[in-house]
C-alpha atoms as a PDB file:
ATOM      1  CA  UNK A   1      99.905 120.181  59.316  1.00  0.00           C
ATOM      2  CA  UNK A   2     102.661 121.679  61.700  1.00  0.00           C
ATOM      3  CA  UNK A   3     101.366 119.004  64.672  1.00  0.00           C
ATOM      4  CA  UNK A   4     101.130 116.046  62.112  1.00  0.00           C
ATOM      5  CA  UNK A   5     104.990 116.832  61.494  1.00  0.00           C
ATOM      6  CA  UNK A   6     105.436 116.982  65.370  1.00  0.00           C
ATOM      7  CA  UNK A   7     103.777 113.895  65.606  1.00  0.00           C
ATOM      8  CA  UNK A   8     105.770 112.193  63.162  1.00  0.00           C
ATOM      9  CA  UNK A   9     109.075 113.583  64.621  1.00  0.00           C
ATOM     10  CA  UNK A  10     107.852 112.453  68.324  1.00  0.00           C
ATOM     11  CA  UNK A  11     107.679 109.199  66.705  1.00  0.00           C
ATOM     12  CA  UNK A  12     110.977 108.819  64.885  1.00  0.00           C
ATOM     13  CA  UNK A  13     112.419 110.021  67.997  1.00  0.00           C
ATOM     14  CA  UNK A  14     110.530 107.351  70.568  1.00  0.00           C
ATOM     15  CA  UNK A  15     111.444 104.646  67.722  1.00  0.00           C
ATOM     16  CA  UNK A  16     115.016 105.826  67.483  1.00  0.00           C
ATOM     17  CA  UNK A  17     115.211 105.539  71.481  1.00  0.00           C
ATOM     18  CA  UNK A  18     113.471 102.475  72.266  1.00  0.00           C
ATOM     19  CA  UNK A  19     114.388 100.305  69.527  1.00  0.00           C
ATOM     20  CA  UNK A  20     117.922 101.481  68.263  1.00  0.00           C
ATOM     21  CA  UNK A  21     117.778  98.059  65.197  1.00  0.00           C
ATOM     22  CA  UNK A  22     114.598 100.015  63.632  1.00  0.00           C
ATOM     23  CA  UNK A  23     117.361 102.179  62.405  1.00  0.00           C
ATOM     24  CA  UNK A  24     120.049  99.907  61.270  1.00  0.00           C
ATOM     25  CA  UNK A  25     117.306  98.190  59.498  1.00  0.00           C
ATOM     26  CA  UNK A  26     119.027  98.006  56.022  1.00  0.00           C
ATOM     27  CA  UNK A  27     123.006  98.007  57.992  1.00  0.00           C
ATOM     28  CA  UNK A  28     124.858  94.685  57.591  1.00  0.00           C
ATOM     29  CA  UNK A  29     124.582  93.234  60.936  1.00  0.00           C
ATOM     30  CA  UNK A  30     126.928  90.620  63.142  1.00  0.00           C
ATOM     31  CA  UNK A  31     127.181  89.044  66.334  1.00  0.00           C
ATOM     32  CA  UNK A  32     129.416  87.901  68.576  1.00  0.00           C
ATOM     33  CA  UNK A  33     129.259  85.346  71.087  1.00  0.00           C
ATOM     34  CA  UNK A  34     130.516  85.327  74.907  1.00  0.00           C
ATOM     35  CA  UNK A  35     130.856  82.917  77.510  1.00  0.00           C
ATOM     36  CA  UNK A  36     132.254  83.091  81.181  1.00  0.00           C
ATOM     37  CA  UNK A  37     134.752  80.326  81.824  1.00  0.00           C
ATOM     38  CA  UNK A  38     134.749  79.767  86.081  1.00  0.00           C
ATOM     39  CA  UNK A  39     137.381  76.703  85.456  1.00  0.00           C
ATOM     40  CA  UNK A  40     139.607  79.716  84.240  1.00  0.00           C
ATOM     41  CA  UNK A  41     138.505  83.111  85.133  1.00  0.00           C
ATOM     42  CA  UNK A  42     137.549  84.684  81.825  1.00  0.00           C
ATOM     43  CA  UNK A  43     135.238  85.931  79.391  1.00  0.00           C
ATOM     44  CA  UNK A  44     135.482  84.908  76.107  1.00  0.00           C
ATOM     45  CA  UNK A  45     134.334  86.090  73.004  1.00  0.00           C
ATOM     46  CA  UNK A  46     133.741  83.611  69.469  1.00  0.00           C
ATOM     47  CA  UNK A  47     133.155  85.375  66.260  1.00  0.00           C
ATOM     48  CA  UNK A  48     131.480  81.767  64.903  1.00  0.00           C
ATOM     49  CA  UNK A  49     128.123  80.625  67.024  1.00  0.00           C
ATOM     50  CA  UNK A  50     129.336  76.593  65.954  1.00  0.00           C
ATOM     51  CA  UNK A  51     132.887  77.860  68.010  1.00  0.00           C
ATOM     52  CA  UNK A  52     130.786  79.237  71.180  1.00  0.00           C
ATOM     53  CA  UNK A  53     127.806  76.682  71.239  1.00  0.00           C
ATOM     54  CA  UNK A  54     131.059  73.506  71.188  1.00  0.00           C
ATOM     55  CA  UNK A  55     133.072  75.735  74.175  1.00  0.00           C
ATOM     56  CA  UNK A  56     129.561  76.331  76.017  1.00  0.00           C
ATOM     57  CA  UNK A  57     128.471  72.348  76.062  1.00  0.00           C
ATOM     58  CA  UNK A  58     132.618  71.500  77.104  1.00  0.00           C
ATOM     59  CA  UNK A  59     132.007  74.443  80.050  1.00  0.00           C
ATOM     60  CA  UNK A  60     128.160  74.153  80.989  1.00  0.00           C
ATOM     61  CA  UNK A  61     128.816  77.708  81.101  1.00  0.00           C
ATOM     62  CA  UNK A  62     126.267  79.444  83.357  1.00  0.00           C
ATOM     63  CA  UNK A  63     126.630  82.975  81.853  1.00  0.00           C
ATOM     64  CA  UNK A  64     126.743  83.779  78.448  1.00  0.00           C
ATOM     65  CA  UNK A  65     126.003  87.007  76.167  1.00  0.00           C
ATOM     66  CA  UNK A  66     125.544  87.366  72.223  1.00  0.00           C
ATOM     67  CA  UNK A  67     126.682  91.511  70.913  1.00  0.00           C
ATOM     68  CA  UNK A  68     124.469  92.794  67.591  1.00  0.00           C
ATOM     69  CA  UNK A  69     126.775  95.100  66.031  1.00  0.00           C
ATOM     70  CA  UNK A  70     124.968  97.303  62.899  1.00  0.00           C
ATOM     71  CA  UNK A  71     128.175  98.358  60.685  1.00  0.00           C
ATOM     72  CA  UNK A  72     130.801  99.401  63.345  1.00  0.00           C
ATOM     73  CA  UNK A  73     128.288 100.117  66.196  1.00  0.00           C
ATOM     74  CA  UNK A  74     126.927  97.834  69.078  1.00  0.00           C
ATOM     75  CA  UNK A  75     123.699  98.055  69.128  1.00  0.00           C
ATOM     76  CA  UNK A  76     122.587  95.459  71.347  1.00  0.00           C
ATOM     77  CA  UNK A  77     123.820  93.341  74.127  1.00  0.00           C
ATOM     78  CA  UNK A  78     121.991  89.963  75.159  1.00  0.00           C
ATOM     79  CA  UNK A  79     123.290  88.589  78.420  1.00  0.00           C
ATOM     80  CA  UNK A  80     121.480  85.477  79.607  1.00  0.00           C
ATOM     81  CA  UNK A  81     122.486  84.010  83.137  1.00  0.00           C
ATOM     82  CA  UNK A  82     121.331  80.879  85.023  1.00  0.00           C
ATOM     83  CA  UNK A  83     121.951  79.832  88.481  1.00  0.00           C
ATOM     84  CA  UNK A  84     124.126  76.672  89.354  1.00  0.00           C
ATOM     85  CA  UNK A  85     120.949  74.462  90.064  1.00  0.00           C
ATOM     86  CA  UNK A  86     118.523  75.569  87.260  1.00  0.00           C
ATOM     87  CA  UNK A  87     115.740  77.509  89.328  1.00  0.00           C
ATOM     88  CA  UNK A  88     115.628  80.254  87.665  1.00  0.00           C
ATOM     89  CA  UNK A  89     116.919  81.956  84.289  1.00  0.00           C
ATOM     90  CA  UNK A  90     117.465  85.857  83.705  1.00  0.00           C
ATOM     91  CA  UNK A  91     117.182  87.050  80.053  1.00  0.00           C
ATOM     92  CA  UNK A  92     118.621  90.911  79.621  1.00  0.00           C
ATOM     93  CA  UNK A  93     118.344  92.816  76.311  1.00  0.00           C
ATOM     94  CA  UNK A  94     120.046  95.667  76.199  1.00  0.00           C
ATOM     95  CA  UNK A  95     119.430  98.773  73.538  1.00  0.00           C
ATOM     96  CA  UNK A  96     122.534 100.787  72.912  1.00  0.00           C
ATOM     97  CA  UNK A  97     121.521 104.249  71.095  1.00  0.00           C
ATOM     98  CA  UNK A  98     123.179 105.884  68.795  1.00  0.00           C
ATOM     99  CA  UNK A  99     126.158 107.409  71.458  1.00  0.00           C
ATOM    100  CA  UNK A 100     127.176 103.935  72.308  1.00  0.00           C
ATOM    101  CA  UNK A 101     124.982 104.236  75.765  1.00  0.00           C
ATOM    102  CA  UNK A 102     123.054 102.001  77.009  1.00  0.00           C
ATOM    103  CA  UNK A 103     119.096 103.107  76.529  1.00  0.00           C
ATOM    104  CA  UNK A 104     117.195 100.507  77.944  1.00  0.00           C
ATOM    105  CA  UNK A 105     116.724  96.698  79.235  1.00  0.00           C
ATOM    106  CA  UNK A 106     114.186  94.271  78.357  1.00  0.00           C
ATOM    107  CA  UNK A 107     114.368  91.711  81.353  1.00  0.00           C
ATOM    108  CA  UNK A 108     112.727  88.111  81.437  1.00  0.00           C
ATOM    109  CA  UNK A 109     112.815  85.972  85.307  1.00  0.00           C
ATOM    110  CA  UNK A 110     111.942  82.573  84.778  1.00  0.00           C
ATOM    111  CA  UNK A 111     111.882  81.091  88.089  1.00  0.00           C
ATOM    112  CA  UNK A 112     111.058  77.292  88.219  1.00  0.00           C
ATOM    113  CA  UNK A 113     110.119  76.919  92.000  1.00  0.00           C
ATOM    114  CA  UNK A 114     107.277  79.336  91.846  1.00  0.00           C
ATOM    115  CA  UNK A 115     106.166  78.904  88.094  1.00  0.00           C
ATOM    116  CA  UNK A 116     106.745  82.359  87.035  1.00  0.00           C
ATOM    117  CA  UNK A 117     107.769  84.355  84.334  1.00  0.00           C
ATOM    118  CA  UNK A 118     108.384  87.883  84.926  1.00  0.00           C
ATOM    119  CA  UNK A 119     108.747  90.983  81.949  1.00  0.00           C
ATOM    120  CA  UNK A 120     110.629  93.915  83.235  1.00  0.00           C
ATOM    121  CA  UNK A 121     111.590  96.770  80.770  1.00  0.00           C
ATOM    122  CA  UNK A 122     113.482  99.543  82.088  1.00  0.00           C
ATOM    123  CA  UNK A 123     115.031 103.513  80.346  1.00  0.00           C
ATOM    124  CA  UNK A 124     118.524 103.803  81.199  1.00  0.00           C
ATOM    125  CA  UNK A 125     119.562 107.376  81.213  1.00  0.00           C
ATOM    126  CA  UNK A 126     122.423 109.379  82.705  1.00  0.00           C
ATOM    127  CA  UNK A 127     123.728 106.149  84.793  1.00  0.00           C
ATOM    128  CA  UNK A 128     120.052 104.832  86.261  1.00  0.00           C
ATOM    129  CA  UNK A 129     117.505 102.752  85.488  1.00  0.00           C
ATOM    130  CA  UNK A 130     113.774 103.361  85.843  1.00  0.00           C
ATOM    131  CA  UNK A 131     111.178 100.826  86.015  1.00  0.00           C
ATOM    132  CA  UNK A 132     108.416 101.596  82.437  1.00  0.00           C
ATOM    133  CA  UNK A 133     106.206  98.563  82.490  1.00  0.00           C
ATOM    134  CA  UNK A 134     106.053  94.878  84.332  1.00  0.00           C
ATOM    135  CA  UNK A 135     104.074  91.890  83.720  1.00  0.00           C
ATOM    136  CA  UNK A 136     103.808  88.342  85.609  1.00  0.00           C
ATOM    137  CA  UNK A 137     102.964  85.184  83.501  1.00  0.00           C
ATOM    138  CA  UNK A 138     102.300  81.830  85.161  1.00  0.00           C
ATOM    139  CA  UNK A 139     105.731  79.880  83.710  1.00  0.00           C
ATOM    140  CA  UNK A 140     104.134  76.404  82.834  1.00  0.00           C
ATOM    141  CA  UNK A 141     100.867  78.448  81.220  1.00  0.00           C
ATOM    142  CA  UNK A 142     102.092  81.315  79.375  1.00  0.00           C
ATOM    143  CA  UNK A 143      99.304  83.177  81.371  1.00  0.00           C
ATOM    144  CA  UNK A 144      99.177  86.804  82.432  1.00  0.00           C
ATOM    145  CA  UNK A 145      98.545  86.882  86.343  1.00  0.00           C
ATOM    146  CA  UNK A 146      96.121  89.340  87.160  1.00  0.00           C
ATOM    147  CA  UNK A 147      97.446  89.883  91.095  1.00  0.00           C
ATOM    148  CA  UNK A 148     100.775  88.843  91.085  1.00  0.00           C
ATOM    149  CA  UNK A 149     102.251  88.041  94.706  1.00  0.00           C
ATOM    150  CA  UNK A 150     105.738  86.964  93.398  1.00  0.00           C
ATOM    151  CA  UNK A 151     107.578  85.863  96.767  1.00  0.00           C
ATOM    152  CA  UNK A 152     111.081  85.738  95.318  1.00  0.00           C
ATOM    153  CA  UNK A 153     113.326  87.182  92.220  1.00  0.00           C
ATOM    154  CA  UNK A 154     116.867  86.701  91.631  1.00  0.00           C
ATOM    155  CA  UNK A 155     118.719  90.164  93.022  1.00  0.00           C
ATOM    156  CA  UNK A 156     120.920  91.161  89.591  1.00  0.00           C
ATOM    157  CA  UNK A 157     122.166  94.565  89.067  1.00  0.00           C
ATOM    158  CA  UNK A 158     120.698  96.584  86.102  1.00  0.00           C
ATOM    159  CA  UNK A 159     123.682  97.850  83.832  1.00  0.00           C
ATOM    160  CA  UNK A 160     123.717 101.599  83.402  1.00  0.00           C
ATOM    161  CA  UNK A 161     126.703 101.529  81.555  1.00  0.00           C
ATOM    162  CA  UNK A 162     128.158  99.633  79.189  1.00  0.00           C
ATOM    163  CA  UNK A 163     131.579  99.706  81.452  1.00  0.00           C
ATOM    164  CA  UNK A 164     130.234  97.833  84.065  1.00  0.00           C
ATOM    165  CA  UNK A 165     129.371  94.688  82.202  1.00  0.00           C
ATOM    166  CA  UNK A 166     131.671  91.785  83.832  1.00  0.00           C
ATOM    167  CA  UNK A 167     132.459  91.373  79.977  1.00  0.00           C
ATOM    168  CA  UNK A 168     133.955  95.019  79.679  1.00  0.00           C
ATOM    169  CA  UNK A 169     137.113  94.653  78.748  1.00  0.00           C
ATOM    170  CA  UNK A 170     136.102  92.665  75.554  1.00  0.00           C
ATOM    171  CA  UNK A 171     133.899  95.321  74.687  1.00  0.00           C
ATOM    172  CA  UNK A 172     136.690  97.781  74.362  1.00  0.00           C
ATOM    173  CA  UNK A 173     138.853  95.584  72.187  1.00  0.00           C
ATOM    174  CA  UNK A 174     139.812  97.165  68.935  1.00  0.00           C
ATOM    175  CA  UNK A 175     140.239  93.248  67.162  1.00  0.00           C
ATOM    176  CA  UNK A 176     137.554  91.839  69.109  1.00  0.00           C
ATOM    177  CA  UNK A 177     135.152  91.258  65.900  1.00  0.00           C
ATOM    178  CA  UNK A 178     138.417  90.069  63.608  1.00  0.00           C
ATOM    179  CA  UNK A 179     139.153  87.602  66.157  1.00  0.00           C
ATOM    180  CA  UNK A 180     137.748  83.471  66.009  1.00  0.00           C
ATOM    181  CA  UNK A 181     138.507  83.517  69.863  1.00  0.00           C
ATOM    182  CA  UNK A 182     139.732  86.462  71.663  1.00  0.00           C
ATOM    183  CA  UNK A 183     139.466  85.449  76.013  1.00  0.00           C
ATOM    184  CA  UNK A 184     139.925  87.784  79.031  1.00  0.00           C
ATOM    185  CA  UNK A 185     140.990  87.126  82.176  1.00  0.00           C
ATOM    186  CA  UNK A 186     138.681  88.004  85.051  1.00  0.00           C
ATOM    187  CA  UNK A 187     140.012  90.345  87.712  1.00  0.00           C
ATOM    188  CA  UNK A 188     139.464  89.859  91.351  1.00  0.00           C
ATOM    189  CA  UNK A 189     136.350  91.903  91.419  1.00  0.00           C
ATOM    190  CA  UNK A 190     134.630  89.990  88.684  1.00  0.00           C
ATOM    191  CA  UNK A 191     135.039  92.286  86.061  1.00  0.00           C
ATOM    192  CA  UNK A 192     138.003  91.879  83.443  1.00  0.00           C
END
């Protein structure tokens, strides 16, 4: 009886980690939208996905992000970023637990010139990332690849904290959700 309650609290615990929505199940959820604007050096943030989607087809935005928010917390962050020619496509969904820190990244590659489609997920603890599981899909099939000899990935940093995205200082704006359109300028190094 004791280890059947271990059990079940090992569970909780792994579902609470890994999957941070499972708990906010019955929360009333939102989401805002982000886009990078190169013509002017900011992120900006739409509380309305008819808003973002018009701004993102004016822009042909390359980098763009959508924030779940359960209640008052952020509980995930989808950033999705394409290069200027269209070869490849990154996908990153991050898990923020219940400390507002990042817990772990779900990362798709789809790269066009060598036809694959790559699943990285990755724990984010104490400022690093560690590698839990990959899988290689053939792009045009859907797939798995048994052996895998993937000659090239796109080189993007794994965020280990929540400070680093180049979106940042949206995050940490107290009106950011009340606001239609709320834009940031970027600094020098990227970030705002």
């Amino acid at each position: 009886m004791r280890s059947m309650k271990i059990v079940g609290a090992i569970a909780l615990v792994t579902l609470w980690v890994l999957e941070p929505t499972f708990l906010f199940a019955h929360a009333k959820t939102s989401r805002l939208f982000l886009l990078e604007d190169t013509q002017k050096k900011q992120w900006c943030s739409f509380n309305d996905e008819a808003s973002w989607k018009a701004r993102l087809q004016s822009l042909s935005s390359e980098n763009v992000a959508v924030l779940t928010y359960a209640n008052d917390s952020l509980i995930k962050v989808d950033v999705t970023q394409t290069d200027q020619t269209g070869d490849w496509t990154v996908f990153d969904s991050y898990s923020i637990d219940s400390r507002a820190q990042l817990a772990s990244l779900s990362r798709l590659i789809n790269v066009l010139p060598g036809d694959w489609s790559v699943r990285q997920t990755f724990s984010i603890k104490e400022g690093k990332a560690t590698k839990t599981a990959a899988t290689v899909k053939q792009l045009s099939t859907g797939e798995i690849v048994s052996s895998p000899k993937v000659d090239w990935l796109p080189d993007l940093p794994i965020i280990t904290n929540s400070n680093l995205f180049p979106f940042a200082g949206l995050l940490n704006r107290p009106d950011l959700r009340e606001s239609h359109e709320c834009c940031v300028k970027m600094s020098s190094a990227g970030n705002p």
